[in-house]
N, C-alpha and C. Protein backbone atom coordinates (compact mmCIF):
# COMPACT_ATOMS: atom_id res chain seq x y z
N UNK A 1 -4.72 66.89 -14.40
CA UNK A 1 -5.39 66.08 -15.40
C UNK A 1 -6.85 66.49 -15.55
N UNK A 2 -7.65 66.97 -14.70
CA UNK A 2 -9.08 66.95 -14.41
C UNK A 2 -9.16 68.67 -14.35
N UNK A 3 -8.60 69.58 -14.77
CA UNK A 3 -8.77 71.05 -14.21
C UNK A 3 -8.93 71.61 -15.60
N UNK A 4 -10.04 72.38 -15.25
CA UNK A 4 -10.84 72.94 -16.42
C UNK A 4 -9.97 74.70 -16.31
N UNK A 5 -10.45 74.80 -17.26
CA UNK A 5 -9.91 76.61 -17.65
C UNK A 5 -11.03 76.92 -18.48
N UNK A 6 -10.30 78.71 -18.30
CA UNK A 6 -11.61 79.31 -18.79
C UNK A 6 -10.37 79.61 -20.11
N UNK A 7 -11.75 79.71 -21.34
CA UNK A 7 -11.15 79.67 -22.71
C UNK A 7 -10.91 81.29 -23.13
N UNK A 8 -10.03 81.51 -24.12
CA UNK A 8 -9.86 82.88 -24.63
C UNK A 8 -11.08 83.27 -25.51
N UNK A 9 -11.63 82.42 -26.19
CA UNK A 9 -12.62 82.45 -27.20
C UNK A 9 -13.96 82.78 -26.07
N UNK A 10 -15.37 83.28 -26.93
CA UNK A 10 -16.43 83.61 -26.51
C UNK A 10 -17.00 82.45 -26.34
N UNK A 11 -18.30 82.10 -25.62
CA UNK A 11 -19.15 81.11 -25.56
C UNK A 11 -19.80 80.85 -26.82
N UNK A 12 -19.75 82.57 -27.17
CA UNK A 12 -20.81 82.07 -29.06
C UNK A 12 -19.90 81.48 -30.09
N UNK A 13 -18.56 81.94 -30.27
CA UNK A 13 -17.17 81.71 -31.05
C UNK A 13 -17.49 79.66 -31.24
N UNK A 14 -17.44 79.88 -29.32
CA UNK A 14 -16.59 78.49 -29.12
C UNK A 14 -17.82 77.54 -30.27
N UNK A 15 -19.38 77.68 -29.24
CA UNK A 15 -20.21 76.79 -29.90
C UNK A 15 -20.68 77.03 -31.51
N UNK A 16 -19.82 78.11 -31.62
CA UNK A 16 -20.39 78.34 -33.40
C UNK A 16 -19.28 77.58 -34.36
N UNK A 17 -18.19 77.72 -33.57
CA UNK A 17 -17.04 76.82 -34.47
C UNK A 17 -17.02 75.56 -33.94
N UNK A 18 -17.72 75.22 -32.87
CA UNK A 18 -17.54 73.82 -32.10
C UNK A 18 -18.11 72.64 -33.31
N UNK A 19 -19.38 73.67 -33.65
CA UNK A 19 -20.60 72.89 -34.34
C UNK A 19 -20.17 72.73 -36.29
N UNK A 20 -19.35 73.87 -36.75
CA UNK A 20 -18.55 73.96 -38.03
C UNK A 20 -17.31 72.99 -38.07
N UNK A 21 -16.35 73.31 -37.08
CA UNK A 21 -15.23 72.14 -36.87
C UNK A 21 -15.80 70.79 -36.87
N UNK A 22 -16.65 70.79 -35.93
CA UNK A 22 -17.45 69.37 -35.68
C UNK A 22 -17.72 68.46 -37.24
N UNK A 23 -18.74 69.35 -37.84
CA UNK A 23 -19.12 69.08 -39.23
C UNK A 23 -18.37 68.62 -39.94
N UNK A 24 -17.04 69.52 -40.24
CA UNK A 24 -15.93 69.20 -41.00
C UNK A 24 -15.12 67.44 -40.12
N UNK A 25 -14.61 68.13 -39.56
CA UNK A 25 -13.20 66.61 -38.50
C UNK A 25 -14.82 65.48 -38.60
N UNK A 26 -15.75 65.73 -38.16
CA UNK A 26 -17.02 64.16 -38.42
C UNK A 26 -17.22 64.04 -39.32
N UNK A 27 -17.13 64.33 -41.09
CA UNK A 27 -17.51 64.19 -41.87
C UNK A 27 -16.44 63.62 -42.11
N UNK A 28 -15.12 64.09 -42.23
CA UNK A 28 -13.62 63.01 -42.46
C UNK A 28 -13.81 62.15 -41.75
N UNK A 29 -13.40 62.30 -40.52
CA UNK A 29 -13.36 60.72 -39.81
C UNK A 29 -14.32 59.59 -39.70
N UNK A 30 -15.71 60.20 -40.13
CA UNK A 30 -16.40 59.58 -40.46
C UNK A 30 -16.29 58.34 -42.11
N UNK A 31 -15.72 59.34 -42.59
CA UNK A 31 -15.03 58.72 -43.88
C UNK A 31 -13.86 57.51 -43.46
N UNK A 32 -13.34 57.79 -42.42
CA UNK A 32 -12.17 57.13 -41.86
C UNK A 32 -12.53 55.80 -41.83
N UNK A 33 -13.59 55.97 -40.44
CA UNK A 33 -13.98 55.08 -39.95
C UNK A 33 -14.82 53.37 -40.94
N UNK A 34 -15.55 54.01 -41.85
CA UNK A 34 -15.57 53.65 -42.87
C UNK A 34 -14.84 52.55 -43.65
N UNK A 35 -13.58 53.31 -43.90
CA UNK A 35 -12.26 52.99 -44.74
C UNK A 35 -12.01 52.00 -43.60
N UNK A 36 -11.55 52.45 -42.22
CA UNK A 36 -11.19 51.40 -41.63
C UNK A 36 -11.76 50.10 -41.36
N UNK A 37 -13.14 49.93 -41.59
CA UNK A 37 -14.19 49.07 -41.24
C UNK A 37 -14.51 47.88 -42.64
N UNK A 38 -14.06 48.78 -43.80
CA UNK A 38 -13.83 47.97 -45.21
C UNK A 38 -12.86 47.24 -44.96
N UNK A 39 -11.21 47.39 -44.01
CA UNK A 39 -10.18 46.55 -44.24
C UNK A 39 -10.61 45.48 -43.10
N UNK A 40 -11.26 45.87 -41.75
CA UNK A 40 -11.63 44.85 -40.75
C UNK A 40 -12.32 45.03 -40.52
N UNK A 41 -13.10 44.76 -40.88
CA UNK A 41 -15.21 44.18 -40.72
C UNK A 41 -14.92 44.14 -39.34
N UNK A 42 -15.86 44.59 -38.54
CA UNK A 42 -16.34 44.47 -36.97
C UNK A 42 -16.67 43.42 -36.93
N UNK A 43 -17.94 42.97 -37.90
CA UNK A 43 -18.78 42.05 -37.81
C UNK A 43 -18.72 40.73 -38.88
N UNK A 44 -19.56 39.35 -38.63
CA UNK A 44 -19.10 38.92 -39.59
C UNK A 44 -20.25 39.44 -40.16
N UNK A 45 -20.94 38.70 -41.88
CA UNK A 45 -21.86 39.14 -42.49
C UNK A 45 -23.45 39.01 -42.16
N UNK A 46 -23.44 37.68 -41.17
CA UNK A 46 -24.80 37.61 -40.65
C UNK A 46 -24.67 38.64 -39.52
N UNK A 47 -24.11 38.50 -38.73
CA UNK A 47 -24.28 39.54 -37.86
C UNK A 47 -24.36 41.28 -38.33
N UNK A 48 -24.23 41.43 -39.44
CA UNK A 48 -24.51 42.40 -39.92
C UNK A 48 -25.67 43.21 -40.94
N UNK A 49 -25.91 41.79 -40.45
CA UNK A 49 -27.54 41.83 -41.73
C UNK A 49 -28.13 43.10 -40.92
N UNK A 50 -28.21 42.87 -39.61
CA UNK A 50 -28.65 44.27 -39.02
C UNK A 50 -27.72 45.28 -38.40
N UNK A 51 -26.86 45.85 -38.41
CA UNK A 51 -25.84 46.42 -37.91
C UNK A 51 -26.52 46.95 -36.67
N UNK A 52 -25.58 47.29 -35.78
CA UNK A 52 -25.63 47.85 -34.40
C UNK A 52 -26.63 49.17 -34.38
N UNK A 53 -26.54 50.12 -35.14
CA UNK A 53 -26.86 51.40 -35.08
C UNK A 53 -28.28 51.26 -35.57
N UNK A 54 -28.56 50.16 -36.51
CA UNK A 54 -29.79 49.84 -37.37
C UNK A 54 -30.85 49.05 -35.89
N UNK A 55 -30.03 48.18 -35.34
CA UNK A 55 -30.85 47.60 -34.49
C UNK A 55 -31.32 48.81 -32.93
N UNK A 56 -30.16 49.69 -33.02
CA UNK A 56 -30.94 50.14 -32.27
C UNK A 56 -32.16 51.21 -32.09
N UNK A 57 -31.93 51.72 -33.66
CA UNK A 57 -32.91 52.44 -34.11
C UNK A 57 -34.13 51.90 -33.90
N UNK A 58 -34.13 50.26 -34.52
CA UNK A 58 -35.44 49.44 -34.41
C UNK A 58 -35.74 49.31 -32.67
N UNK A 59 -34.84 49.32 -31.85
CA UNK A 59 -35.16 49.42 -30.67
C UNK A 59 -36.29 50.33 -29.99
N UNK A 60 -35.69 51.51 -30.75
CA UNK A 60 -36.37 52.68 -30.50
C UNK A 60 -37.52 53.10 -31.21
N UNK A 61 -37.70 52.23 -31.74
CA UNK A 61 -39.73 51.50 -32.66
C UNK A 61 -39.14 52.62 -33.89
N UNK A 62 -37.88 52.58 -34.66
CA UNK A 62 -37.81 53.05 -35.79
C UNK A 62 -38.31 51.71 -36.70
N UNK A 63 -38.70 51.93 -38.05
CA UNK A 63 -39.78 50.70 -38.86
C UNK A 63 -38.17 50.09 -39.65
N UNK A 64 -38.12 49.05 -39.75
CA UNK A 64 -36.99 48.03 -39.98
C UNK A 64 -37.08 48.58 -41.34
N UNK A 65 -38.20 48.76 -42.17
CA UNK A 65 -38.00 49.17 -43.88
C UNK A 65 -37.35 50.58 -44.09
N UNK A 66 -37.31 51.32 -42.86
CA UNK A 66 -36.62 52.94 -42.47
C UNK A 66 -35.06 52.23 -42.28
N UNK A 67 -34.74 51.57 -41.08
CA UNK A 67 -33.32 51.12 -40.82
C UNK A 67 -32.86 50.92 -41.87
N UNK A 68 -33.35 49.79 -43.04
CA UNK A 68 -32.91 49.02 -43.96
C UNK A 68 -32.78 49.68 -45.04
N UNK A 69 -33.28 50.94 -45.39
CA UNK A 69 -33.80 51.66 -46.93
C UNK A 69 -32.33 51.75 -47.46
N UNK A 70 -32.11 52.10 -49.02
CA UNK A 70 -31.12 51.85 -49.43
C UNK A 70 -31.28 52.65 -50.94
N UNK A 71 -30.28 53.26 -51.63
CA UNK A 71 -30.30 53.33 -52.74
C UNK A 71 -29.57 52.52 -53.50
N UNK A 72 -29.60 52.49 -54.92
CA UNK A 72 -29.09 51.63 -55.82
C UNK A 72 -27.76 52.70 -56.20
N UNK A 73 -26.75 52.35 -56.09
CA UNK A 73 -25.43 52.90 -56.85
C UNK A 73 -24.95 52.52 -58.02
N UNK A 74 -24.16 52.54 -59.35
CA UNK A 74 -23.44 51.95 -59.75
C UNK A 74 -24.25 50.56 -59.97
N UNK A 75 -25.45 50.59 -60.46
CA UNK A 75 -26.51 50.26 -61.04
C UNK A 75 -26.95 48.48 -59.99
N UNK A 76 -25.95 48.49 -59.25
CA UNK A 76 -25.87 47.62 -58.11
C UNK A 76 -25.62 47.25 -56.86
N UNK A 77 -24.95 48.11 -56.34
CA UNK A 77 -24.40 48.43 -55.22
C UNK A 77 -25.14 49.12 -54.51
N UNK A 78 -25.85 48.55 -52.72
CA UNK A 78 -26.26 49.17 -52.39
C UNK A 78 -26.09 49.88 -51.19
N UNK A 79 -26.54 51.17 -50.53
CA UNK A 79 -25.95 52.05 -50.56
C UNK A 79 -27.01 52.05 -49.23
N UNK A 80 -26.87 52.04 -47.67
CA UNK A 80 -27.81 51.92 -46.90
C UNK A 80 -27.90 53.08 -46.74
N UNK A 81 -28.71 54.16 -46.82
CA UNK A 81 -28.75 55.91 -46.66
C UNK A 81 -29.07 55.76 -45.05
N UNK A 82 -29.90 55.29 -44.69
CA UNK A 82 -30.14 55.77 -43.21
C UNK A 82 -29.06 55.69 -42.41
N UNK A 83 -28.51 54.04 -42.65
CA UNK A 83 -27.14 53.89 -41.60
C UNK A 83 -25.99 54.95 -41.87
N UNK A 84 -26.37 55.26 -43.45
CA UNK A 84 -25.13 56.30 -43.39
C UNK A 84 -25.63 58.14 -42.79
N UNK A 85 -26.70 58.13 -42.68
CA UNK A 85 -27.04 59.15 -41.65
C UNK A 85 -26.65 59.10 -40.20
N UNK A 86 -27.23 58.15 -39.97
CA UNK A 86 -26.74 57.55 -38.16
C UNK A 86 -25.22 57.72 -38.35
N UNK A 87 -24.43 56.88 -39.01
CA UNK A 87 -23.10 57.03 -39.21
C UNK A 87 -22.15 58.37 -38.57
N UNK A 88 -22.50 59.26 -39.77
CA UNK A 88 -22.44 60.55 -39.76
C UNK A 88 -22.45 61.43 -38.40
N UNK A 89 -23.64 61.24 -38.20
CA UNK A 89 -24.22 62.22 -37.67
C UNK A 89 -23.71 61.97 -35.92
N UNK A 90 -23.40 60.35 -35.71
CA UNK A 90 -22.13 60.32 -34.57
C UNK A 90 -21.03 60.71 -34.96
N UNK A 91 -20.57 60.75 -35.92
CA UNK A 91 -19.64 61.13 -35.82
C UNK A 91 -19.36 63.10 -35.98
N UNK A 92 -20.12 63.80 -36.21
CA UNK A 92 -20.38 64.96 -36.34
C UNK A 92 -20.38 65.40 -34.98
N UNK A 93 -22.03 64.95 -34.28
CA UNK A 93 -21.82 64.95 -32.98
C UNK A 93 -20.88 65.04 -32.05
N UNK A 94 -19.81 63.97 -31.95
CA UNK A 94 -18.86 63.79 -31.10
C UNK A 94 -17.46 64.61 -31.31
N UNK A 95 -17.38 65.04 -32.64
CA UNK A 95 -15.57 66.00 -32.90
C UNK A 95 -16.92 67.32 -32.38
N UNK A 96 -17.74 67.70 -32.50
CA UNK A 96 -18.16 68.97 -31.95
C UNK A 96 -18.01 68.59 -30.72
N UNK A 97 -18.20 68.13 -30.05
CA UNK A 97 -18.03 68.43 -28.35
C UNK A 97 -16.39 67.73 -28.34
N UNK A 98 -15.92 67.54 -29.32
CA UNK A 98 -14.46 67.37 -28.92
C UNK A 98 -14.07 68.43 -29.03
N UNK A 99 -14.33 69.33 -29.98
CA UNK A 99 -13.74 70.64 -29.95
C UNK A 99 -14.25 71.26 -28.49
N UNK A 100 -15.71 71.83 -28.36
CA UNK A 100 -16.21 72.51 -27.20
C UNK A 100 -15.39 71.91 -26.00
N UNK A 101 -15.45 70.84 -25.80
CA UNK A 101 -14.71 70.20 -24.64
C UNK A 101 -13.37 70.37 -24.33
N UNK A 102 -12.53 70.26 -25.79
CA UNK A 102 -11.29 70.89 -25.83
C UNK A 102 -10.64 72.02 -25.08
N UNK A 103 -11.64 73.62 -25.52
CA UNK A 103 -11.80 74.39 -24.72
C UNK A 103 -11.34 74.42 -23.60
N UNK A 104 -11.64 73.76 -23.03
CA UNK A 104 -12.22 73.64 -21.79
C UNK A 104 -11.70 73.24 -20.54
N UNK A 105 -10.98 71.98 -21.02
CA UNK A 105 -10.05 70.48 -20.98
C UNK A 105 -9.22 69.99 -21.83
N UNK A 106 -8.12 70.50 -21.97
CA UNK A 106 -6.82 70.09 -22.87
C UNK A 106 -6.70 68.58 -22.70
N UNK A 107 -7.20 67.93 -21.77
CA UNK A 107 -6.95 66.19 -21.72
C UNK A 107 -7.52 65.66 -22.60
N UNK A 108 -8.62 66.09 -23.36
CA UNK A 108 -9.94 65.18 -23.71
C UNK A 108 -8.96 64.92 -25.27
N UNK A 109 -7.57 65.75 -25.81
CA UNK A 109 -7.13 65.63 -26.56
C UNK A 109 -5.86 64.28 -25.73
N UNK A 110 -5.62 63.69 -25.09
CA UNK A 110 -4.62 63.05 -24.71
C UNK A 110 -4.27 62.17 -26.01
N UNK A 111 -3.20 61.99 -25.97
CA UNK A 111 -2.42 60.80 -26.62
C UNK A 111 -2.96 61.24 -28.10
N UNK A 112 -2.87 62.45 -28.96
CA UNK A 112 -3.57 63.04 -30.37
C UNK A 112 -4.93 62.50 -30.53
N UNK A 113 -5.57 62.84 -29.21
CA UNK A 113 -6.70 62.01 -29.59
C UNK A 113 -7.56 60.84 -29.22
N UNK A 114 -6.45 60.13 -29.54
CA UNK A 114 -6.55 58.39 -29.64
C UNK A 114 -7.65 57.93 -27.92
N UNK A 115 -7.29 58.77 -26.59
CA UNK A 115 -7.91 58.40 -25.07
C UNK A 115 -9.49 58.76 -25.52
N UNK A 116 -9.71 59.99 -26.28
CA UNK A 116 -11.03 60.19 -26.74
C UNK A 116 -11.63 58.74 -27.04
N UNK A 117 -11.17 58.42 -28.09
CA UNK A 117 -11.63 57.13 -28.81
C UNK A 117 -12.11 56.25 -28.29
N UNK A 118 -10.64 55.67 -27.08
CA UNK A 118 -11.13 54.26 -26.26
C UNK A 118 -12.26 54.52 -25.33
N UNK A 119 -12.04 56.18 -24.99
CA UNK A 119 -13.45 56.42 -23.79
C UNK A 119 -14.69 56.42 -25.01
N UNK A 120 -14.67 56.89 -25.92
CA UNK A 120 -15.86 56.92 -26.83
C UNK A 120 -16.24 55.18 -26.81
N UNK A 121 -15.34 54.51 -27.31
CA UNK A 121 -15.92 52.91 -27.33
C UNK A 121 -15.69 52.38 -26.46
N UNK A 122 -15.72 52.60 -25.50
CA UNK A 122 -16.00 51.83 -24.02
C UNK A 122 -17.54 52.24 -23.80
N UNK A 123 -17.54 53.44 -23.85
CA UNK A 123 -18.74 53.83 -23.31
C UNK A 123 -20.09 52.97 -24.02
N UNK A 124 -19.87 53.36 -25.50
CA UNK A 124 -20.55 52.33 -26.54
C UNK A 124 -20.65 51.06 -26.37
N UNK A 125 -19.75 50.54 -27.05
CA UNK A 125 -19.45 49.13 -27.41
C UNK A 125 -19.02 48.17 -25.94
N UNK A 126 -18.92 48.87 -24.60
CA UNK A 126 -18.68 47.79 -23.74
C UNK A 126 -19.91 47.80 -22.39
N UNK A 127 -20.54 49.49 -22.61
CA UNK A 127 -21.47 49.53 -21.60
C UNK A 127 -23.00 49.99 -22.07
N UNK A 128 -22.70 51.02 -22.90
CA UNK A 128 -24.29 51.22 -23.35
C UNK A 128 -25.16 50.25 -24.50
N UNK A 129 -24.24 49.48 -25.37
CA UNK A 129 -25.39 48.76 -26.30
C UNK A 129 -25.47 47.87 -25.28
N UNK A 130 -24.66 46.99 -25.22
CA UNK A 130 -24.64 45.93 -24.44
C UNK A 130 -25.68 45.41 -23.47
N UNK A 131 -25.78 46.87 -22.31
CA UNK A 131 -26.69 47.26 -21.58
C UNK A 131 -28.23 47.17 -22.34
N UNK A 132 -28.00 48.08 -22.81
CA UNK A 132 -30.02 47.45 -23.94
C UNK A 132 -29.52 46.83 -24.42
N UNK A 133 -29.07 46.08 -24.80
CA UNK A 133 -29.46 44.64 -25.69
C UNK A 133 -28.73 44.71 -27.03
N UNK A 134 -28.50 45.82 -27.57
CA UNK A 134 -28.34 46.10 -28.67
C UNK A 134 -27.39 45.30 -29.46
N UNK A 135 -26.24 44.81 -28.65
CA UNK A 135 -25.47 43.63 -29.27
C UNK A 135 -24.88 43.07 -27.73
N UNK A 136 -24.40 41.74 -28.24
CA UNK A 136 -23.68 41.04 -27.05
C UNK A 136 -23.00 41.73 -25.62
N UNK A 137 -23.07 40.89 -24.93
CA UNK A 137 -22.61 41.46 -23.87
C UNK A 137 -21.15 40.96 -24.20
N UNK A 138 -19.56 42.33 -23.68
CA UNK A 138 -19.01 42.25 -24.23
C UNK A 138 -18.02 41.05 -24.13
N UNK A 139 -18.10 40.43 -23.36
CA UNK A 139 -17.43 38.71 -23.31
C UNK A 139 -17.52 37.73 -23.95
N UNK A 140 -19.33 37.96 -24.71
CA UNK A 140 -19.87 36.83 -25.53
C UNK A 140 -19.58 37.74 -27.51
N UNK A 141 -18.86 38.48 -27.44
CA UNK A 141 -19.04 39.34 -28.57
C UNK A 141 -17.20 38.67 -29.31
N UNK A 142 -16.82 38.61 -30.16
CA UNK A 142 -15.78 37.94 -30.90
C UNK A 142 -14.93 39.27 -31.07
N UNK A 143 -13.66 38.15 -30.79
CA UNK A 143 -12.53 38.76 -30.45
C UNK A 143 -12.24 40.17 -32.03
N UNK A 144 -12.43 39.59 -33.22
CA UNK A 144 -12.22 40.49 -34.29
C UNK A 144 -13.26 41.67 -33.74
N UNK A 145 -14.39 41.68 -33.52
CA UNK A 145 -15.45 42.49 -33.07
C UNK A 145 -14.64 44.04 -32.46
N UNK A 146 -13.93 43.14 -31.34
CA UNK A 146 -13.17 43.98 -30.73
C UNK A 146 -12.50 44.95 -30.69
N UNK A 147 -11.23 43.90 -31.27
CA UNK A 147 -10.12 44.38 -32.20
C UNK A 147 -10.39 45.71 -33.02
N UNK A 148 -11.50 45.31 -34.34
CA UNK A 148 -11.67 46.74 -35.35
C UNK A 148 -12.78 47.31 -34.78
N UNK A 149 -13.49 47.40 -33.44
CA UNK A 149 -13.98 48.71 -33.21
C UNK A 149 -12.99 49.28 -32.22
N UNK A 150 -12.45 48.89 -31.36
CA UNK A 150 -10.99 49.43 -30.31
C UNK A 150 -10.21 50.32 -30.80
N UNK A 151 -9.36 49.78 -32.22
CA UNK A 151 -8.40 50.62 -33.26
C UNK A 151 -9.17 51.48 -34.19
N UNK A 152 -10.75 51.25 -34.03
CA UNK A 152 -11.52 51.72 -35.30
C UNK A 152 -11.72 52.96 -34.65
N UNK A 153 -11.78 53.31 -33.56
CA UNK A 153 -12.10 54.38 -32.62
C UNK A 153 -10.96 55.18 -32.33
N UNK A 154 -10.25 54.63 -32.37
CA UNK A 154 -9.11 54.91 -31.90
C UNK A 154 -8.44 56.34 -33.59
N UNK A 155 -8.51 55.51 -34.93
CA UNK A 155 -7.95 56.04 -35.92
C UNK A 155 -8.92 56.98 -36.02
N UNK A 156 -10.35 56.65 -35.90
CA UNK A 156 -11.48 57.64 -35.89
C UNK A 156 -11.62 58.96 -34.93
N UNK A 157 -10.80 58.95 -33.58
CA UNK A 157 -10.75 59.84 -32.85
C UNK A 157 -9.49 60.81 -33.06
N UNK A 158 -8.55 60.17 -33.26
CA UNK A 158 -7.16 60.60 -34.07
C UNK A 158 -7.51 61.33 -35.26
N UNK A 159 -8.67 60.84 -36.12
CA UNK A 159 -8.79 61.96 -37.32
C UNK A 159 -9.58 63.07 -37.07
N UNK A 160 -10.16 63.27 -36.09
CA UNK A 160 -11.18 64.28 -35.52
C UNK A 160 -10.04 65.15 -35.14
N UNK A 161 -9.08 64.49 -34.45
CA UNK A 161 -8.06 65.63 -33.26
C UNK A 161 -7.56 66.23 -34.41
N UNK A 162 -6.65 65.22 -35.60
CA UNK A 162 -6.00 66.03 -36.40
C UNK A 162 -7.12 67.44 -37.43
N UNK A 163 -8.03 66.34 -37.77
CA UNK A 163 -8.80 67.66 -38.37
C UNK A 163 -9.10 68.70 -37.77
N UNK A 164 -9.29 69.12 -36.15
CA UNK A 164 -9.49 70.15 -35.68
C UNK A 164 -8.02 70.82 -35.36
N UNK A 165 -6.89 70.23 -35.01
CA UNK A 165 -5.91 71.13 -34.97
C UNK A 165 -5.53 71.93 -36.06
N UNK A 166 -6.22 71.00 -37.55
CA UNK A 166 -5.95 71.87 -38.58
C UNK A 166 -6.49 73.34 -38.55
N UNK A 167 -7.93 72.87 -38.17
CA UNK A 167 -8.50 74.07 -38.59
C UNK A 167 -8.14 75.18 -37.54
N UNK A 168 -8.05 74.49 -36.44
CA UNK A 168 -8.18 76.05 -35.48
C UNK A 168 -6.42 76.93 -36.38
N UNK A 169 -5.51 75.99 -36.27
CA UNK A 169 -4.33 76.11 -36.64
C UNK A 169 -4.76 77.45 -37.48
N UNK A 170 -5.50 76.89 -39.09
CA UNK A 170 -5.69 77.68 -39.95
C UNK A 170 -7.06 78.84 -40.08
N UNK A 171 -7.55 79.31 -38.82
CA UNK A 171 -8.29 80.25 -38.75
C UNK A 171 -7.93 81.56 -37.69
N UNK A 172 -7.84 82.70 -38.64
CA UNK A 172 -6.74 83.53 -38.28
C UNK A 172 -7.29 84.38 -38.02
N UNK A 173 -8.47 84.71 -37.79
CA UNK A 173 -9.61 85.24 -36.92
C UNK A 173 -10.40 85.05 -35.60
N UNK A 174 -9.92 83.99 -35.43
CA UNK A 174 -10.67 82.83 -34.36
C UNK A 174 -10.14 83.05 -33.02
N UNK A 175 -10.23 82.51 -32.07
CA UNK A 175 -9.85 82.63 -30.69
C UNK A 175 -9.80 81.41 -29.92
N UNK A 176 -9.82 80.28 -30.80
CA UNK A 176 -10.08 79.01 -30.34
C UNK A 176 -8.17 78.44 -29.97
N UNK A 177 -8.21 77.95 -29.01
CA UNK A 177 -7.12 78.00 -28.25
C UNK A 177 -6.82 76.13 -29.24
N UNK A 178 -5.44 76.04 -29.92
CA UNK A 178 -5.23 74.47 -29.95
C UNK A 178 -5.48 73.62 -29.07
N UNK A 179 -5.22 72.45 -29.53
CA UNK A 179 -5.02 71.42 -28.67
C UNK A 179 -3.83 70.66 -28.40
């Protein structure tokens, strides 16, 4: 379960497609996650006046009018740009070292994925915000809360795995070993 190998691919290969795959599988699942979060709100609406990622920015003495900035869409709809940077950009982050890690460790793909996920939101949502402050500690936090970030992670880590099996699948130059 725990035994690493050495990969067929180069160190430059791995981290040059780690960081391209990444881009691509985080920019979908990022979309996912999204989609999934429109059908079950994490949060209710006050509790969202500041979302998690927004508050912790402000944690980190980012200026609340930066967290909050927004464009106008569809001459009404608005459109939080920063959170959807933060958004993103975890999720970019994390399918790149799912791929690199992949490499590496065929487990980190367990169950299509999906073990990524729950270790991704455990780590989050049950020990590190919690820990600063950033939202409830996870006993005092509501059961829906739970629920759609648990499965939200879960479909979100599942679309990372599938988007990268695509690609390595379909790059016929590459040396990047599946998952």
């Amino acid at each position: 379960m725990f035994s690493l190998k050495k990969p067929v691919a180069s160190i430059k290969e791995i981290i040059l497609k780690s960081i391209w795959f990444g881009f691509i599988a985080g920019m979908i699942s990022g979309m996912v996650k999204i989609g999934w979060e429109a059908i079950l709100p994490p949060r209710t609406i006050a509790r969202n006046l500041t979302n998690p990622p927004q508050q912790m920015m402000e944690q980190f003495g980012v200026p609340h009018s930066l967290t909050h900035a927004y464009v106008l869409y569809s001459q009404d709809q608005k459109v939080f740009w920063f959170s959807l940077i933060l958004h993103f950009s975890f999720s970019i982050f994390f399918a790149a070292v799912f791929v690199f890690v992949a490499q590496y460790w065929k487990a980190i793909a367990l169950w299509q994925g999906t073990a990524y996920g729950i270790f991704i939101w455990i780590v989050w949502h049950v020990i590190l915000m919690p820990a600063m402050g950033t939202i409830p500690a996870p006993w005092n936090q509501p059961f829906d809360e739970h629920f759609s970030e648990f499965f939200g992670h879960i479909v979100w880590a599942w679309a990372i795995a599938a988007c990268v099996y695509y690609l390595i699948a379909k790059d016929k130059k590459g040396h990047l070993e599946n998952i």
